[in-house]
Protein backbone atom coordinates (compact mmCIF):
# COMPACT_ATOMS: atom_id res chain seq x y z
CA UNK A 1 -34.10 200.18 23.63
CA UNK A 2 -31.26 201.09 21.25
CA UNK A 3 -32.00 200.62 17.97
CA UNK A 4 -29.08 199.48 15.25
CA UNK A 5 -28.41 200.92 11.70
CA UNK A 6 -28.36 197.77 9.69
CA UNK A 7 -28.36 199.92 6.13
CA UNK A 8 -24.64 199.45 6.49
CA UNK A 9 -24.69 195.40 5.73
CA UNK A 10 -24.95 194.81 2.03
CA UNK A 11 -28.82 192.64 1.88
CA UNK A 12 -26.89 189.74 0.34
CA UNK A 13 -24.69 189.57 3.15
CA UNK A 14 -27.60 189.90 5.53
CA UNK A 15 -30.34 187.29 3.68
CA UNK A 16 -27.33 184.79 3.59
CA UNK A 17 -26.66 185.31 7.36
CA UNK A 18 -30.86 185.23 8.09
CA UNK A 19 -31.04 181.78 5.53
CA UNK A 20 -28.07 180.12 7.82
CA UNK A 21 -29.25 181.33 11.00
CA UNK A 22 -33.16 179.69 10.06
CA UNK A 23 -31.56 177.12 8.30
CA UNK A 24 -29.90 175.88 11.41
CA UNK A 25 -33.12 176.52 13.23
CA UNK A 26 -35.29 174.44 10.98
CA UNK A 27 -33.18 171.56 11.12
CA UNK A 28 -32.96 171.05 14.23
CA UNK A 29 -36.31 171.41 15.34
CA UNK A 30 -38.07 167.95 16.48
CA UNK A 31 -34.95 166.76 17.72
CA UNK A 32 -33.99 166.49 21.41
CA UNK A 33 -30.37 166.78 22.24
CA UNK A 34 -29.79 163.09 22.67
CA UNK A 35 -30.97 162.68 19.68
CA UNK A 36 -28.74 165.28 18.10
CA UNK A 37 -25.59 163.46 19.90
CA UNK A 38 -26.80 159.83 19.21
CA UNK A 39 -26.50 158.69 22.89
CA UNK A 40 -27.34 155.09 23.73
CA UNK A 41 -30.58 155.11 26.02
CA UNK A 42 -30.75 153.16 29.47
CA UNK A 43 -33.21 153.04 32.28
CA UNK A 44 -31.86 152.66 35.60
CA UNK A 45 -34.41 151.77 38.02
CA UNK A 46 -34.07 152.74 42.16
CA UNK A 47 -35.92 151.84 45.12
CA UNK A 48 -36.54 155.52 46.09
CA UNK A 49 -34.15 158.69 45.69
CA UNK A 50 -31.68 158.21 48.74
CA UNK A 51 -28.65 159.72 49.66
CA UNK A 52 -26.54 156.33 49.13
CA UNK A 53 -27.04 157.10 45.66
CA UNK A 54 -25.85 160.20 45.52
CA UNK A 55 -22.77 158.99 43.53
CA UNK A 56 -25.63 158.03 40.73
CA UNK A 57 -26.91 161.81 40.67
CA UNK A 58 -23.99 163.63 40.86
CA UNK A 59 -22.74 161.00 37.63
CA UNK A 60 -26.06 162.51 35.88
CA UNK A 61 -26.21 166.15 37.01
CA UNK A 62 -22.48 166.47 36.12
CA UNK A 63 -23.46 165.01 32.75
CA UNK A 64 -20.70 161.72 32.98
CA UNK A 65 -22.96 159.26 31.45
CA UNK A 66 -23.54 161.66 27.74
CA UNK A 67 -20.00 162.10 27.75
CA UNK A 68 -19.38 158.62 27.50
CA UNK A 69 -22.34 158.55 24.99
CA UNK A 70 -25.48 157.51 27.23
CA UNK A 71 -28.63 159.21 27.92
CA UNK A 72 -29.49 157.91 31.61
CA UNK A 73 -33.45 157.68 32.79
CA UNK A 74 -33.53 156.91 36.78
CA UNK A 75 -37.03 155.16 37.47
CA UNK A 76 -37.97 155.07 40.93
CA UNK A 77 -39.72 151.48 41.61
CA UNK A 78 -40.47 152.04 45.46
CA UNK A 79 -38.76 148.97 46.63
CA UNK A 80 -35.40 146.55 46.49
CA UNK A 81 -37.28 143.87 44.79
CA UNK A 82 -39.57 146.18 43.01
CA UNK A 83 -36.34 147.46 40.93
CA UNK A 84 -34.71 143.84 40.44
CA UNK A 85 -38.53 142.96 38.75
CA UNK A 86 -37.75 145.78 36.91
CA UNK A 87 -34.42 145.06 35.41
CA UNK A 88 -35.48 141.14 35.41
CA UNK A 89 -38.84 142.35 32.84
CA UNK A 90 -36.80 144.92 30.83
CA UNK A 91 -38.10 147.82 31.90
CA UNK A 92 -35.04 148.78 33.54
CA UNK A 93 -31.57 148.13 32.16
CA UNK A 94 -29.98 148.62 35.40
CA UNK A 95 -31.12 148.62 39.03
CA UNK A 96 -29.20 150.19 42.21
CA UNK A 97 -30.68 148.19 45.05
CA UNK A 98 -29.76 145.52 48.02
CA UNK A 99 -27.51 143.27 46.24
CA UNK A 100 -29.37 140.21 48.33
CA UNK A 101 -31.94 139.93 45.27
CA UNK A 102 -29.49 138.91 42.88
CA UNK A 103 -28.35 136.12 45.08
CA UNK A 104 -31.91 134.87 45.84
CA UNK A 105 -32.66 135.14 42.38
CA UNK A 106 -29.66 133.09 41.14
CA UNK A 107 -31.01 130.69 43.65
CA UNK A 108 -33.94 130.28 41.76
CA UNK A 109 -32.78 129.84 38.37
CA UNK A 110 -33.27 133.29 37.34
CA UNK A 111 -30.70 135.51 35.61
CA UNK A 112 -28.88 138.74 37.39
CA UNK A 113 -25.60 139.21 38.57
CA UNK A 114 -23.83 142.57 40.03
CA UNK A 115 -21.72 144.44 37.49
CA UNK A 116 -20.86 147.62 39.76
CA UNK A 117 -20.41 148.62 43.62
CA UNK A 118 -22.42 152.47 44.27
CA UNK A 119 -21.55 152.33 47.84
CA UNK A 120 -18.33 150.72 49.84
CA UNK A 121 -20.71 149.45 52.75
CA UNK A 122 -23.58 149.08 54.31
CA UNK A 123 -25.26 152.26 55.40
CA UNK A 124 -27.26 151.60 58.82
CA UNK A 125 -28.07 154.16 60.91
CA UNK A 126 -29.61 153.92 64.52
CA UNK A 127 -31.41 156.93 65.54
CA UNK A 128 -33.36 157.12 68.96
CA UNK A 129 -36.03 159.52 70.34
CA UNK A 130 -35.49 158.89 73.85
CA UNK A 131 -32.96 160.73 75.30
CA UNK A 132 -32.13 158.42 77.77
CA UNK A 133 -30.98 155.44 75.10
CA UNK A 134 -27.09 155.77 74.96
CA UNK A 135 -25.33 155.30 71.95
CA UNK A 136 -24.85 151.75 71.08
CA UNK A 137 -20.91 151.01 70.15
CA UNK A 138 -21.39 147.26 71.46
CA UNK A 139 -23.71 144.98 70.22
CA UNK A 140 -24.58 144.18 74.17
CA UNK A 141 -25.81 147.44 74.88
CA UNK A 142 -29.18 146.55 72.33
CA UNK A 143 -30.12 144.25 75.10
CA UNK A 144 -34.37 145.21 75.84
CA UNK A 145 -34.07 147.24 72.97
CA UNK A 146 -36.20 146.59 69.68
CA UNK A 147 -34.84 147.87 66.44
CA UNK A 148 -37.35 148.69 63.42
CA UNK A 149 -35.47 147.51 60.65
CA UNK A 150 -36.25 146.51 56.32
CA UNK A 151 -37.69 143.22 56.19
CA UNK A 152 -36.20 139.62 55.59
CA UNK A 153 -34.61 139.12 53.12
CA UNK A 154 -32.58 141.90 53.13
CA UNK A 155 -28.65 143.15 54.09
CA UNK A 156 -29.57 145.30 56.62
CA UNK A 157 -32.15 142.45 58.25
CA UNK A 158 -29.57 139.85 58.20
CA UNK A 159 -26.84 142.32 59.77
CA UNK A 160 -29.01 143.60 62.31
CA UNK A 161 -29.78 140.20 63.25
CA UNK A 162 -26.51 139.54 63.35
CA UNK A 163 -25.66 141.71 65.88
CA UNK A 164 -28.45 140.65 68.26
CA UNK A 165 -26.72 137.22 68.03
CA UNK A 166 -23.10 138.26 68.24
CA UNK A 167 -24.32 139.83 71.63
CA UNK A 168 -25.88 136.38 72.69
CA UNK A 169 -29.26 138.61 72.41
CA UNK A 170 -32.07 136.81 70.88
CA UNK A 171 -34.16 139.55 68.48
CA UNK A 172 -36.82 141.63 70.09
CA UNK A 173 -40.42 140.23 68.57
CA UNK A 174 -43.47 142.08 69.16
CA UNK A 175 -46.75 142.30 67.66
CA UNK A 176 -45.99 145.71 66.29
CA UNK A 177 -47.24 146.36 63.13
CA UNK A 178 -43.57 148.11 62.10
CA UNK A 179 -41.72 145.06 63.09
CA UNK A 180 -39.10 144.03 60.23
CA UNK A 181 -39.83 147.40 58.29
CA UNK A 182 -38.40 150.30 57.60
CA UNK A 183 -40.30 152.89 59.34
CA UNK A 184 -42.10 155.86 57.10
């Protein structure tokens, strides 16, 4: 370890340097850095961490929100209507979920509206373990096929359901405990 000759600093010098140095220290102690820079807290509450919201992340790991003066929280509520309860009872201030709440809520009397877009459409995916299922680019080629899918009343419900009519296809029912959900 090299060792450094401090017999050259005058003390005064030194013990002022030391004071400023614990000084700074000290004062800051107990205080987070939000704290320090005053940033307006929210909660934004999710349904569960998915890739759609990646452009929520990347605004937070790229620190966005404190440079426009907010400290973000994401809460993960584990459901659609899970995070619009959330936002509805104030323990969120925002929610990122299927914009179909909002609507149903309004219905009711209840207050919400949208105030931002995260993603420019609606992200459905089919995937398929047989081999032998081709890959669907009409809505007639779903015909015998059942689709597991979120629940009523949601987007991707109402568009899948959509495309079984569009293809004069009535939906698949079964007695499948998965039917209308999204699969684990």
């Amino acid at each position: 370890m090299k060792k450094y000759d401090i017999s050259c600093f005058p003390a005064k010098l030194l013990m002022a340097a030391l004071s400023a140095l614990l000084m700074c220290l000290f004062t800051s102690c107990g205080k987070t850095s939000e704290e320090k820079q005053n940033l307006e807290k929210i909660t934004v509450a999710q349904a569960g961490d998915f890739l759609i919201y990646l452009p929520l992340y990347l605004a937070d790991d790229m620190g966005f929100f404190k440079a426009e003066g907010i400290s973000v929280k994401i809460m993960t509520t584990g459901g659609d209507d899970k995070t619009f309860a959330a936002v509805i009872g104030g323990s969120a201030t925002f929610g990122v979920a299927d914009p179909t709440f909002v609507a149903i809520a309004r219905e009711k009397g209840m207050q919400g509206r949208i105030v931002a877009g995260l993603v420019g459409s609606v992200p459905l995916f089919g995937v398929a373990i047989k081999p032998s299922i081709p890959e669907i680019n009409n809505p007639s080629l779903l015909k015998g096929l059942s689709v597991a899918t979120y629940s009523a009343p949601s987007t991707a419900y109402v568009l899948q359901e959509k495309m079984y009519k569009d293809a004069g296809l009535p939906p698949i029912s079964s007695n499948s405990p998965w039917e209308g959900r999204c699969l684990p």
